[in-house]
N, C-alpha and C. Protein backbone atom coordinates (compact mmCIF):
# COMPACT_ATOMS: atom_id res chain seq x y z
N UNK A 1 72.09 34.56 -142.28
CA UNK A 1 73.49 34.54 -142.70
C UNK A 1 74.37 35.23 -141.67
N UNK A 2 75.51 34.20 -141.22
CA UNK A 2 76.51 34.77 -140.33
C UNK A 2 77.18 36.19 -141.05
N UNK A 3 77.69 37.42 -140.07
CA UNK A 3 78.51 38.61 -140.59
C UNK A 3 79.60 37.95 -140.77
N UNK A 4 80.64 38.60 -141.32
CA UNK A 4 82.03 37.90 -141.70
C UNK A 4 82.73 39.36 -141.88
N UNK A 5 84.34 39.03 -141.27
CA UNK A 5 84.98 40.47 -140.86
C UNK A 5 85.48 40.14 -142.46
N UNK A 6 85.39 41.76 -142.88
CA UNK A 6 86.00 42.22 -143.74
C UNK A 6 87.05 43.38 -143.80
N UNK A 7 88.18 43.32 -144.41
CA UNK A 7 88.83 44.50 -144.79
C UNK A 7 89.71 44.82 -146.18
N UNK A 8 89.94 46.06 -146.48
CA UNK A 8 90.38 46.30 -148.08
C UNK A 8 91.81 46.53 -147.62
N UNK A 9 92.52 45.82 -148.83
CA UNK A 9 94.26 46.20 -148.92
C UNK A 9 95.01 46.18 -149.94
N UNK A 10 96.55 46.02 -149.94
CA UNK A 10 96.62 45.85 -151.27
C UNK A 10 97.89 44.60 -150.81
N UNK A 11 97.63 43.88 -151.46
CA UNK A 11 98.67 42.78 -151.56
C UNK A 11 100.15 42.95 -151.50
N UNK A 12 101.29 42.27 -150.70
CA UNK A 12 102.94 42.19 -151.14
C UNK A 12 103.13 41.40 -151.90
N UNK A 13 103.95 41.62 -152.99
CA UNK A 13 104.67 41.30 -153.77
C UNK A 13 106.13 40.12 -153.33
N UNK A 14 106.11 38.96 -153.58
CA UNK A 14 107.26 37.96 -153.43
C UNK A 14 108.62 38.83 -152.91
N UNK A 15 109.02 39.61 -153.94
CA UNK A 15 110.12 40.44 -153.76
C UNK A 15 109.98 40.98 -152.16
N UNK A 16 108.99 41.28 -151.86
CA UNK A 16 109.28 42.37 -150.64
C UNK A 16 108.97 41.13 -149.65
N UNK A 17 107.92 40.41 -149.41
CA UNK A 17 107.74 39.39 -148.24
C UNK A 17 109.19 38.69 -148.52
N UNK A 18 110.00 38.15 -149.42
CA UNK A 18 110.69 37.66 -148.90
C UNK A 18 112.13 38.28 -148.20
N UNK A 19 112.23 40.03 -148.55
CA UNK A 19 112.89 40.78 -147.53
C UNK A 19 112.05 40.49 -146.44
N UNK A 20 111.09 41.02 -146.54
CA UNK A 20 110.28 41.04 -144.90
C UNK A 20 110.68 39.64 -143.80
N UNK A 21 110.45 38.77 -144.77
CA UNK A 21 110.46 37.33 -143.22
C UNK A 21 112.12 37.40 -143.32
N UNK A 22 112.56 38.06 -144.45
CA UNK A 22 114.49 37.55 -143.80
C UNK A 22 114.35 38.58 -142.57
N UNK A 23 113.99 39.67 -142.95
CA UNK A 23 114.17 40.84 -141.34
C UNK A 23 113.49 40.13 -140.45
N UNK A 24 112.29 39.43 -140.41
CA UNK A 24 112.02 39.15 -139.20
C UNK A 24 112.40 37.68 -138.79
N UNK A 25 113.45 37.06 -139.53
CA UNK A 25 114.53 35.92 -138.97
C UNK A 25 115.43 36.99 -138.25
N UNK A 26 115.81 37.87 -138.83
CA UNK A 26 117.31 38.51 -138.17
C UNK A 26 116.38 38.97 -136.69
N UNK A 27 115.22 39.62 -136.64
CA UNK A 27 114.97 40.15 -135.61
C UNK A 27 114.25 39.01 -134.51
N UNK A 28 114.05 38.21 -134.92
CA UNK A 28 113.70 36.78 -134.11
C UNK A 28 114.91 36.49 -133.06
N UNK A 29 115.97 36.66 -133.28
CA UNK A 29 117.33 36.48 -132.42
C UNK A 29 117.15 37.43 -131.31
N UNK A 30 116.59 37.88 -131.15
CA UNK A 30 116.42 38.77 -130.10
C UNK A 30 115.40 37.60 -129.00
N UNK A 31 114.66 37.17 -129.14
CA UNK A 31 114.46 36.32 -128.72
C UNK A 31 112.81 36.67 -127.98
N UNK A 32 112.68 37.73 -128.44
CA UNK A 32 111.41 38.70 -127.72
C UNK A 32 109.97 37.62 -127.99
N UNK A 33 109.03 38.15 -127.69
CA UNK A 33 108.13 37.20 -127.39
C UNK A 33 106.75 37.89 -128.64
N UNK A 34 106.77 37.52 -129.91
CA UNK A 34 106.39 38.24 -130.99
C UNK A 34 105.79 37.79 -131.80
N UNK A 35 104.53 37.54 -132.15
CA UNK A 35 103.80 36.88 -133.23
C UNK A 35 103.91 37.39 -134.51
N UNK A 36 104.57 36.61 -135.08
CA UNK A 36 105.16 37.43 -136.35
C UNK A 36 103.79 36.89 -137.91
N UNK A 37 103.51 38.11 -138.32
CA UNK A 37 102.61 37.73 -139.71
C UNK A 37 103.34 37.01 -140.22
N UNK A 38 102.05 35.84 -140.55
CA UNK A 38 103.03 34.79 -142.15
C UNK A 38 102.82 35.66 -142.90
N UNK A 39 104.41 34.89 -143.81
CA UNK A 39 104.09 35.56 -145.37
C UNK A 39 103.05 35.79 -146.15
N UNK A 40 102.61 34.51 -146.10
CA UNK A 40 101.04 35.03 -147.01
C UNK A 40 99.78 35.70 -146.61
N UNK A 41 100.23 36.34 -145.23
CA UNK A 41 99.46 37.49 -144.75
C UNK A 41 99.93 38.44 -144.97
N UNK A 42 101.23 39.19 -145.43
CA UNK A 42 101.96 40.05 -145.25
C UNK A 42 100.68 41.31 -146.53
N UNK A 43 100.03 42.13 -145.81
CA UNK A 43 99.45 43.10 -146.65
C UNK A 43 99.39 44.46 -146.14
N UNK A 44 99.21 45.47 -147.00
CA UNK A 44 99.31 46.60 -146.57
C UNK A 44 97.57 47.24 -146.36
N UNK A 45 97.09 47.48 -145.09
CA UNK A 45 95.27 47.66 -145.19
C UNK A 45 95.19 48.87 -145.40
N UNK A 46 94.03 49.10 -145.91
CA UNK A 46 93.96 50.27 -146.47
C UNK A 46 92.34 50.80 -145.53
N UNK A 47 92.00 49.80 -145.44
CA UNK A 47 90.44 49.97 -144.61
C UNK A 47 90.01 48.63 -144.22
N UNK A 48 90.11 49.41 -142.45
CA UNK A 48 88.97 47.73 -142.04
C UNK A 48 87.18 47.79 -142.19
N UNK A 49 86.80 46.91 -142.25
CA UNK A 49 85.23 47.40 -142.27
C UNK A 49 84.92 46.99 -140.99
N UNK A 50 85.20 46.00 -140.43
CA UNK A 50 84.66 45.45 -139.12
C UNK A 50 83.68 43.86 -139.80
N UNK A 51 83.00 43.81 -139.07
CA UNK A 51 81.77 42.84 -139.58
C UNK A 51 81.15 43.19 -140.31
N UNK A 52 80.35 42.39 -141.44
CA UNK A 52 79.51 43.04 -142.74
C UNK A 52 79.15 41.98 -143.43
N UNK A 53 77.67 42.23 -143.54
CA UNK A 53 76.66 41.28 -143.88
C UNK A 53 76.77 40.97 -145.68
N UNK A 54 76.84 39.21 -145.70
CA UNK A 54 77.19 39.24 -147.18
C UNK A 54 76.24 39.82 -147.99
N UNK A 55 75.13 39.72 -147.90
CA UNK A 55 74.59 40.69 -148.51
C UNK A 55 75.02 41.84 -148.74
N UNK A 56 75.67 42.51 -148.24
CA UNK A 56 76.03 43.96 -147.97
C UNK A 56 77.40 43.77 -149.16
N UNK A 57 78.27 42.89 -149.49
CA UNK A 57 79.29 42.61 -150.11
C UNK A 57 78.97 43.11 -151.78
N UNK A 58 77.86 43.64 -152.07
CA UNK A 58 77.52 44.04 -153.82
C UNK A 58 77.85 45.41 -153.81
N UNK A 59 77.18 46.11 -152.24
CA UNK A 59 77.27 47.28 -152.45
C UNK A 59 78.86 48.28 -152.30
N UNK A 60 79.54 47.18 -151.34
CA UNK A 60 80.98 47.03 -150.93
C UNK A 60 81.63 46.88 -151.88
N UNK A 61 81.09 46.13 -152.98
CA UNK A 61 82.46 45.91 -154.00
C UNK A 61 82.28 47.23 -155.20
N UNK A 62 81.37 47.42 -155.29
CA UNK A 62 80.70 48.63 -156.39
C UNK A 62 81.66 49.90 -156.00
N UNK A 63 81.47 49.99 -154.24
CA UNK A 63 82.91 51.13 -153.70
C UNK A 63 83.52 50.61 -154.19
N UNK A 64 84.08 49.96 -154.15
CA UNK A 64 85.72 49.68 -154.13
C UNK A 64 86.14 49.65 -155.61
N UNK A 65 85.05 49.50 -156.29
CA UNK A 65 85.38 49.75 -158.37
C UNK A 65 85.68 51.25 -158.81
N UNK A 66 84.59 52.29 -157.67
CA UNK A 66 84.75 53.50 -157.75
C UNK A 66 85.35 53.99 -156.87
N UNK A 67 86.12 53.84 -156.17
CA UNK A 67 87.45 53.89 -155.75
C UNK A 67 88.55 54.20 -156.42
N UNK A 68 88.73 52.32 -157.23
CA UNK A 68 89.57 52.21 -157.72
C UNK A 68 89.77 52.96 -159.11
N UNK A 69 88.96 53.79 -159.48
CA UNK A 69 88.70 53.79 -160.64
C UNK A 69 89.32 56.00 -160.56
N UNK A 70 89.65 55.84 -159.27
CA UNK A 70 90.43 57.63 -159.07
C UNK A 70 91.43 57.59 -158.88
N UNK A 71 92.04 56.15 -159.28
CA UNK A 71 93.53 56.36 -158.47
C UNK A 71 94.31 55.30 -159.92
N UNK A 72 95.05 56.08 -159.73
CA UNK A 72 95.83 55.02 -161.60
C UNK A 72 97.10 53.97 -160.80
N UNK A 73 97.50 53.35 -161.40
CA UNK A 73 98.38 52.00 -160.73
C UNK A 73 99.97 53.25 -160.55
N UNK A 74 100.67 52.28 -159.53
CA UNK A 74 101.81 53.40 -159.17
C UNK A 74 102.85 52.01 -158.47
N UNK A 75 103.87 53.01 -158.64
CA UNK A 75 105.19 51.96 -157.98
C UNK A 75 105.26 52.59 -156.64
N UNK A 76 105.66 51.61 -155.53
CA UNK A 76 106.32 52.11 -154.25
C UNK A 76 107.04 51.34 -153.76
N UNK A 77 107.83 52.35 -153.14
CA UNK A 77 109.80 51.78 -152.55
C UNK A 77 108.58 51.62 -151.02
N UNK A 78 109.02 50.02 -150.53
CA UNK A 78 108.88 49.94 -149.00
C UNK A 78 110.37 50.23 -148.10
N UNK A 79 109.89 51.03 -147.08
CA UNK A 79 111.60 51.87 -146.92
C UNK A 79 111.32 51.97 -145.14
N UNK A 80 112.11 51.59 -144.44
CA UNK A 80 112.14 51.88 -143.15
C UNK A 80 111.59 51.27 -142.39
N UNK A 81 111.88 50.76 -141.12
CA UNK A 81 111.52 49.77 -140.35
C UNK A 81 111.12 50.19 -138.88
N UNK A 82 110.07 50.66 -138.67
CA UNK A 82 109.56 51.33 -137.14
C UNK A 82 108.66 50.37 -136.31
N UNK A 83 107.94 50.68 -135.44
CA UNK A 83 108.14 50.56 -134.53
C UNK A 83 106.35 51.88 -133.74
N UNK A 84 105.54 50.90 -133.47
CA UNK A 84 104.61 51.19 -132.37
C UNK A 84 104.75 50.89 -131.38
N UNK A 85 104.79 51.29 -129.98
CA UNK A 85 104.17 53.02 -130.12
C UNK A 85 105.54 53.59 -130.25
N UNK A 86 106.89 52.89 -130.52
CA UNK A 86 108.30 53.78 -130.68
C UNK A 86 108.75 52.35 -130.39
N UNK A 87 110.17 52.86 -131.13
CA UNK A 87 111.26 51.89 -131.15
C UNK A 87 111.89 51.34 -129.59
N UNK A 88 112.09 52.06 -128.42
CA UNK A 88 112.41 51.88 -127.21
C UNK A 88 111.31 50.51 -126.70
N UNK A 89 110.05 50.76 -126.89
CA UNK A 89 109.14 50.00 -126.48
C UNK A 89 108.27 49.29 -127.47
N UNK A 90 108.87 48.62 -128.04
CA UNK A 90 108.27 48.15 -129.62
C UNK A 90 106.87 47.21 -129.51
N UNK A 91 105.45 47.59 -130.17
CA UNK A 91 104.17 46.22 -129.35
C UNK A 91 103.75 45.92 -131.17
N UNK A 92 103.85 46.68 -132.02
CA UNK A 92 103.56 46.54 -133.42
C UNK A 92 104.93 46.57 -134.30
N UNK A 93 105.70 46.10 -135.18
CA UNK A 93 106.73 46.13 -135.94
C UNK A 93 106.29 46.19 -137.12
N UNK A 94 106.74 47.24 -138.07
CA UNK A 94 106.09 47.49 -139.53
C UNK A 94 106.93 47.77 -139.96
N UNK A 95 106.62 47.83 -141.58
CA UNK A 95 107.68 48.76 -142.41
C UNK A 95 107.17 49.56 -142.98
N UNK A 96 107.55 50.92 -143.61
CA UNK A 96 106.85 51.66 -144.10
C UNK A 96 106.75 51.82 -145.66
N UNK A 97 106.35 53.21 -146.02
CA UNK A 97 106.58 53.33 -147.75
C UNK A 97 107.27 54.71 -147.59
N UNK A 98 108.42 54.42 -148.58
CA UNK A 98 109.03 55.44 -149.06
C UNK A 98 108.22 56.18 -150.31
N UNK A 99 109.65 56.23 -151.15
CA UNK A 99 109.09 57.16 -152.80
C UNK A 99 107.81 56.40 -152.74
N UNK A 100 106.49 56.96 -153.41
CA UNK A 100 105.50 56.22 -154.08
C UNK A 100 104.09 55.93 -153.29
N UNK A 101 104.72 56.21 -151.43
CA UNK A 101 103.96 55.91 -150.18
C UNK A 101 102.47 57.19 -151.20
N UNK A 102 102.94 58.05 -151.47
CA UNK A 102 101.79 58.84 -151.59
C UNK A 102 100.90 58.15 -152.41
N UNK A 103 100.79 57.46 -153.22
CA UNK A 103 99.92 56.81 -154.28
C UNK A 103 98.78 55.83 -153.02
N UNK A 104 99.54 54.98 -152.42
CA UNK A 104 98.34 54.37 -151.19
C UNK A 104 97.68 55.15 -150.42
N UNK A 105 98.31 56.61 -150.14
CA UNK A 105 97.56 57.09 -149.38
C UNK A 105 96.63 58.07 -150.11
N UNK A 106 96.58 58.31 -151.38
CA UNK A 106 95.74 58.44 -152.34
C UNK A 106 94.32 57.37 -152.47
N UNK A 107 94.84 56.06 -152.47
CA UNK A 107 94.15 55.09 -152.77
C UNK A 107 93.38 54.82 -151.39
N UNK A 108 94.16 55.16 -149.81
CA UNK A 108 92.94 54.98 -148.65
C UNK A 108 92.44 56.49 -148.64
N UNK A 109 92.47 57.02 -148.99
CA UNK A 109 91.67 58.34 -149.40
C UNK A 109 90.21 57.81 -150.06
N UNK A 110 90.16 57.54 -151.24
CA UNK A 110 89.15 57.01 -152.40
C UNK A 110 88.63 55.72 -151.66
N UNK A 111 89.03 54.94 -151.31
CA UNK A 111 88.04 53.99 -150.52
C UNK A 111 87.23 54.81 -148.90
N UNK A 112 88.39 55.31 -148.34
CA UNK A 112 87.50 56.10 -147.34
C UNK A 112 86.53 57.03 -147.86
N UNK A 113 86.54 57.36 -149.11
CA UNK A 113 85.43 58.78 -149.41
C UNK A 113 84.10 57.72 -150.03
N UNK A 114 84.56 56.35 -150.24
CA UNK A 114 83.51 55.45 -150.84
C UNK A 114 82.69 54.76 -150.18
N UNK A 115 83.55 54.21 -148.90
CA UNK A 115 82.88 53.48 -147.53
C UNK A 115 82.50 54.42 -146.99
N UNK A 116 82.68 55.83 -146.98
CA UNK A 116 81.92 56.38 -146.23
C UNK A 116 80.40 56.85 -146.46
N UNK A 117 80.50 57.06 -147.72
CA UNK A 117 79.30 57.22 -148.81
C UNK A 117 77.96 55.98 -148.73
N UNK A 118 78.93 54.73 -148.56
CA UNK A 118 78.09 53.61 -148.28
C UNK A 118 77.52 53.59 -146.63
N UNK A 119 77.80 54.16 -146.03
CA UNK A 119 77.46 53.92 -144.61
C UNK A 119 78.59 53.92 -143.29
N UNK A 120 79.74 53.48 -144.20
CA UNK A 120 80.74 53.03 -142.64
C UNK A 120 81.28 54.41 -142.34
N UNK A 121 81.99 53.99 -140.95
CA UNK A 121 82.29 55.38 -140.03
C UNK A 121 83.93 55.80 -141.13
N UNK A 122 83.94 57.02 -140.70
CA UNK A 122 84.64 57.54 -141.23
C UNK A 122 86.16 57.46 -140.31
N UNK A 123 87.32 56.97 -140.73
CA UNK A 123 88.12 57.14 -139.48
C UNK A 123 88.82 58.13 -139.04
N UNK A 124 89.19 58.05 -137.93
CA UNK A 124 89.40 59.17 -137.13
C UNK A 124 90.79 59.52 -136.97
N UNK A 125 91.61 58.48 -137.45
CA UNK A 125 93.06 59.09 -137.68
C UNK A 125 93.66 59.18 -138.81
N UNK A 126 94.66 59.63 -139.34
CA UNK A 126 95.04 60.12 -140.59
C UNK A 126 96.03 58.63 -140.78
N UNK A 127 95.66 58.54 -142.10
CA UNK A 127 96.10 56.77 -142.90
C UNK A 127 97.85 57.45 -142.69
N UNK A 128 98.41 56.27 -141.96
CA UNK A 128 99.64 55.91 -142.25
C UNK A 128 100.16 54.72 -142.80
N UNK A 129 100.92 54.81 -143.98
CA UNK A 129 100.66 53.37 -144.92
C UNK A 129 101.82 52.80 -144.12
N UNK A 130 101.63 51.57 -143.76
CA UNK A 130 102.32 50.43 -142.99
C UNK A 130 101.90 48.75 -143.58
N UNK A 131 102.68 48.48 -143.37
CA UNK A 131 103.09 46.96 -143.41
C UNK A 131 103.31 46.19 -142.50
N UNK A 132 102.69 45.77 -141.41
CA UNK A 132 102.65 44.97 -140.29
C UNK A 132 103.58 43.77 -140.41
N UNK A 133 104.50 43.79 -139.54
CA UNK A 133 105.32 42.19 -140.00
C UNK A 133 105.64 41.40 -138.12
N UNK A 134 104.97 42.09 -137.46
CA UNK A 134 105.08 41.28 -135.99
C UNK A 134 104.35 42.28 -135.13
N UNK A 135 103.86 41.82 -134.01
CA UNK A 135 103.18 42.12 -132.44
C UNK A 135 103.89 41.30 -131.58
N UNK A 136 104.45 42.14 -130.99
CA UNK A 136 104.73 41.97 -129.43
C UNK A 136 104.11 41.86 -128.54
N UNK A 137 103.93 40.48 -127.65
CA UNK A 137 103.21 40.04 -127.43
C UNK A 137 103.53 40.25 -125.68
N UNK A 138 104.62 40.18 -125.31
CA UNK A 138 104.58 40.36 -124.06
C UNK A 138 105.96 41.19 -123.71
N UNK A 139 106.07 41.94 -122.59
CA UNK A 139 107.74 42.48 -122.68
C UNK A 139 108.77 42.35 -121.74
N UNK A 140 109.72 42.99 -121.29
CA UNK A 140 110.70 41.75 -120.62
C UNK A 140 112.08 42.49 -121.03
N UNK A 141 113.17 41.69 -121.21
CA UNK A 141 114.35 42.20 -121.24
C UNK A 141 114.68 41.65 -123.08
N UNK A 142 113.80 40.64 -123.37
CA UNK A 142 114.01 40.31 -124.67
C UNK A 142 113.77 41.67 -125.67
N UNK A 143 112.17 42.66 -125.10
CA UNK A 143 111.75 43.80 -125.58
C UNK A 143 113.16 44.64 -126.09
N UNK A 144 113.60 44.75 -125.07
CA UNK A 144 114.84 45.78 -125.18
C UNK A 144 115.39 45.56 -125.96
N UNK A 145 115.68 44.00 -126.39
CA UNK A 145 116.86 43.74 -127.23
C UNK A 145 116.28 43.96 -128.80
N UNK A 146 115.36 43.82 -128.84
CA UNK A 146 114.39 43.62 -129.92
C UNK A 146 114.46 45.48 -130.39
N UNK A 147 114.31 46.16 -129.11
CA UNK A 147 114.50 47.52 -129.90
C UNK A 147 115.67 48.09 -130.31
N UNK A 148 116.86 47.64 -130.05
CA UNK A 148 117.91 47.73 -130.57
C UNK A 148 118.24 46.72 -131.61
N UNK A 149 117.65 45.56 -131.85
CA UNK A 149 117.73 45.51 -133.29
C UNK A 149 117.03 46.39 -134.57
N UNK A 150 115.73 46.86 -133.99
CA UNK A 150 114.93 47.41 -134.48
C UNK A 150 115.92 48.86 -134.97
N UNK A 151 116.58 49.50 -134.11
CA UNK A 151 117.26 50.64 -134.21
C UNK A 151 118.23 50.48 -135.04
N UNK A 152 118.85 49.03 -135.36
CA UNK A 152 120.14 48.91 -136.29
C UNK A 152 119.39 49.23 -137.73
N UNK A 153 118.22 48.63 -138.04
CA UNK A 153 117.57 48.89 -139.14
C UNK A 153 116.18 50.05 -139.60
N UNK A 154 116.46 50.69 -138.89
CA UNK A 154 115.52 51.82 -139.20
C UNK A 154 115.65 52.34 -140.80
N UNK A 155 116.59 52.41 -141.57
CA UNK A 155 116.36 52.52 -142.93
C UNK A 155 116.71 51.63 -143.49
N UNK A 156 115.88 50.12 -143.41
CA UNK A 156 115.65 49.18 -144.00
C UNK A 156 115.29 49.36 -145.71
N UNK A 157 115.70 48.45 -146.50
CA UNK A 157 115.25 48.76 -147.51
C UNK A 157 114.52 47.24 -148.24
N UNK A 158 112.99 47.05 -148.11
CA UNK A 158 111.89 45.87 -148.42
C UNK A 158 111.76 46.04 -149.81
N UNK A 159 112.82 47.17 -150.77
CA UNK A 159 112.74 46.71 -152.44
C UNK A 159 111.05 47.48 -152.68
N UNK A 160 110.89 47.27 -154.11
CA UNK A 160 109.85 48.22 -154.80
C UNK A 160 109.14 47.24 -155.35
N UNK A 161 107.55 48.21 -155.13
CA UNK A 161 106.48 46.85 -155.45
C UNK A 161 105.62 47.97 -156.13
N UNK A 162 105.06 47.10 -157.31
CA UNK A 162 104.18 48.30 -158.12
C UNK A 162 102.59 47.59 -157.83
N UNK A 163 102.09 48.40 -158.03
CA UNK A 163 100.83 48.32 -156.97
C UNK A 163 99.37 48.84 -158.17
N UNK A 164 99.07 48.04 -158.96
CA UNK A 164 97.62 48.15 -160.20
C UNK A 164 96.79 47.42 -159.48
N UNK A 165 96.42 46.75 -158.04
CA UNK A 165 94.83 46.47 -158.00
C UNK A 165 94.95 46.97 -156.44
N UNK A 166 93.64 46.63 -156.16
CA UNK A 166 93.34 46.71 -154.61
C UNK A 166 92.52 45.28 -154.19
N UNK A 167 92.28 44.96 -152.84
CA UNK A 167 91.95 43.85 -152.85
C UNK A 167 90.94 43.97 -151.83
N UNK A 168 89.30 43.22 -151.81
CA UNK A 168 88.30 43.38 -150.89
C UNK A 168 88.58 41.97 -150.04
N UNK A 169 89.29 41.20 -148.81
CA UNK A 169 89.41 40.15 -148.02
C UNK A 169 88.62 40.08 -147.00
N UNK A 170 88.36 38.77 -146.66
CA UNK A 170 87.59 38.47 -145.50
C UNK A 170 88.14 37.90 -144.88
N UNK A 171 88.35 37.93 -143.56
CA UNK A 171 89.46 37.35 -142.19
C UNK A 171 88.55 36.70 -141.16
N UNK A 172 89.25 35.57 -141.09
CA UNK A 172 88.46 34.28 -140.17
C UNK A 172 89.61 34.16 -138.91
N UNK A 173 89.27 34.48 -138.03
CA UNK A 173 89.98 34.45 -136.90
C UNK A 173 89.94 33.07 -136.36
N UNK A 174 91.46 32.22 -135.89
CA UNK A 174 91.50 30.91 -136.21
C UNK A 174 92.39 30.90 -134.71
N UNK A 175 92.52 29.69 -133.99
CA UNK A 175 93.53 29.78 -132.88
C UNK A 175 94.92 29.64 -133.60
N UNK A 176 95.13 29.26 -134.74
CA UNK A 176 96.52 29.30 -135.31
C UNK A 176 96.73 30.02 -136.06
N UNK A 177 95.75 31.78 -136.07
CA UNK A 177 96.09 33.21 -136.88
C UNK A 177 95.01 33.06 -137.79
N UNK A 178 94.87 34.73 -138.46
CA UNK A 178 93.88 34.28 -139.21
C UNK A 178 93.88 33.87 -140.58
N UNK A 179 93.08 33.37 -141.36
CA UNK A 179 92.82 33.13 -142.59
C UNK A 179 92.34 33.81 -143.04
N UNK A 180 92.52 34.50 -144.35
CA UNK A 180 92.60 35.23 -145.27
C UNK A 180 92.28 34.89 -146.75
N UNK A 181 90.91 35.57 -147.53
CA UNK A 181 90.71 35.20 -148.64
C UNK A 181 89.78 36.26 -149.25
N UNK A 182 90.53 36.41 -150.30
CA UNK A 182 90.32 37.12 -151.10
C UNK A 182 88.86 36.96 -151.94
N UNK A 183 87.75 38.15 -151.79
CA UNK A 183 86.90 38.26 -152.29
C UNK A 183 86.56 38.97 -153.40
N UNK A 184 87.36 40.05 -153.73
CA UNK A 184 87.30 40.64 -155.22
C UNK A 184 88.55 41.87 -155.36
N UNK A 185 89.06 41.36 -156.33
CA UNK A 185 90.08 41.92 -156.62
C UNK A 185 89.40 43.00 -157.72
N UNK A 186 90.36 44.09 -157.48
CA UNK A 186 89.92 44.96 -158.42
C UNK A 186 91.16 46.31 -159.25
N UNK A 187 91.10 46.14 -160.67
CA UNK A 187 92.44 46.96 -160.70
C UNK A 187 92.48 48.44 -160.54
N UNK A 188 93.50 49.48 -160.38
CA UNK A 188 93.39 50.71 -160.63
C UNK A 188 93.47 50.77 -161.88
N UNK A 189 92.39 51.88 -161.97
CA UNK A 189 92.44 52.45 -163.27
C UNK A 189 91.74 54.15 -163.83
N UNK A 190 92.86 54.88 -162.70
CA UNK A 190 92.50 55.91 -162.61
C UNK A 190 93.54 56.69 -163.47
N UNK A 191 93.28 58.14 -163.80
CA UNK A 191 93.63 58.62 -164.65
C UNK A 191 94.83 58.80 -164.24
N UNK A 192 96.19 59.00 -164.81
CA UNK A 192 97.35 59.41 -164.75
C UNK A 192 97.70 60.55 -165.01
């Protein structure tokens, strides 16, 4: 049996992808050179696994029940519009979490203390909850312009998304982006 890349996230909500692709129409005028996530990729990750043997997918989802099962469902405001490695030189475009950001980073807490338990590496930088909505792909004078749109909207506001499951996906890397499908959904249902 072939490995197949896996990673855990939690799904956007209609409401917010369809702020998200209007910002990244407005920021498309810039004209920069930017592979922008489709909508129906638009997710917030919480943990990549890398490659992982389906077999391995029973013991993967069992984390991710006891995981889910420390963290109770929560609302969060997506709020602010930045910029890797900085707004001047923009190569990743995200949005972030405002009020509520703490509840995901609760929730990649409990999957990291679960995948790690199962075997995977532990990561090495501290979870910043983001929302990926473009990569910059090459840079130029379009870059520039792109960071001054980026700068008009730094307190963007992507609306409030309440957030009761987490999601285990598997990503097929495709020459026209990847495909994405959902392998087990699972709700919070941790104590409040």
């Amino acid at each position: 049996m072939a490995k197949m890349r896996a990673f855990i996230a939690v799904e956007t909500p209609p409401n917010v992808v369809g702020r998200a692709t209007k910002l990244a129409r407005h920021l498309a005028t810039a004209a920069a050179d930017v592979k922008w996530v489709e909508a129906e990729n638009l997710h917030w990750t919480v943990k990549f696994l890398g490659d992982i043997h389906p077999l391995d997918l029973v013991e993967v989802c069992q984390a991710l029940h006891a995981a889910a099962r420390a963290v109770p469902p929560f609302q969060m405001n997506v709020a602010g519009l930045g910029a890797f490695p900085n707004v001047g030189r923009p190569r990743t475009l995200w949005l972030g979490a405002g009020d509520g950001g703490n509840g995901l980073v609760r929730l990649a807490e409990a999957v990291e203390t679960e995948a790690t338990r199962i075997g995977f590496r532990r990561e090495s930088r501290r979870f910043e909850p983001h929302l990926t909505i473009g990569r910059v792909r090459s840079g130029g004078p379009e870059q520039a312009a792109l960071g001054e749109l980026i700068a008009e909207q730094l307190a963007f506001d992507g609306g409030v998304m309440e957030v009761d499951e987490v999601v285990l996906f598997s990503s097929e890397l495709r020459p026209a982006g990847p495909v994405y499908e959902a392998l087990e959904r699972v709700e919070l249902t941790g104590p409040t």
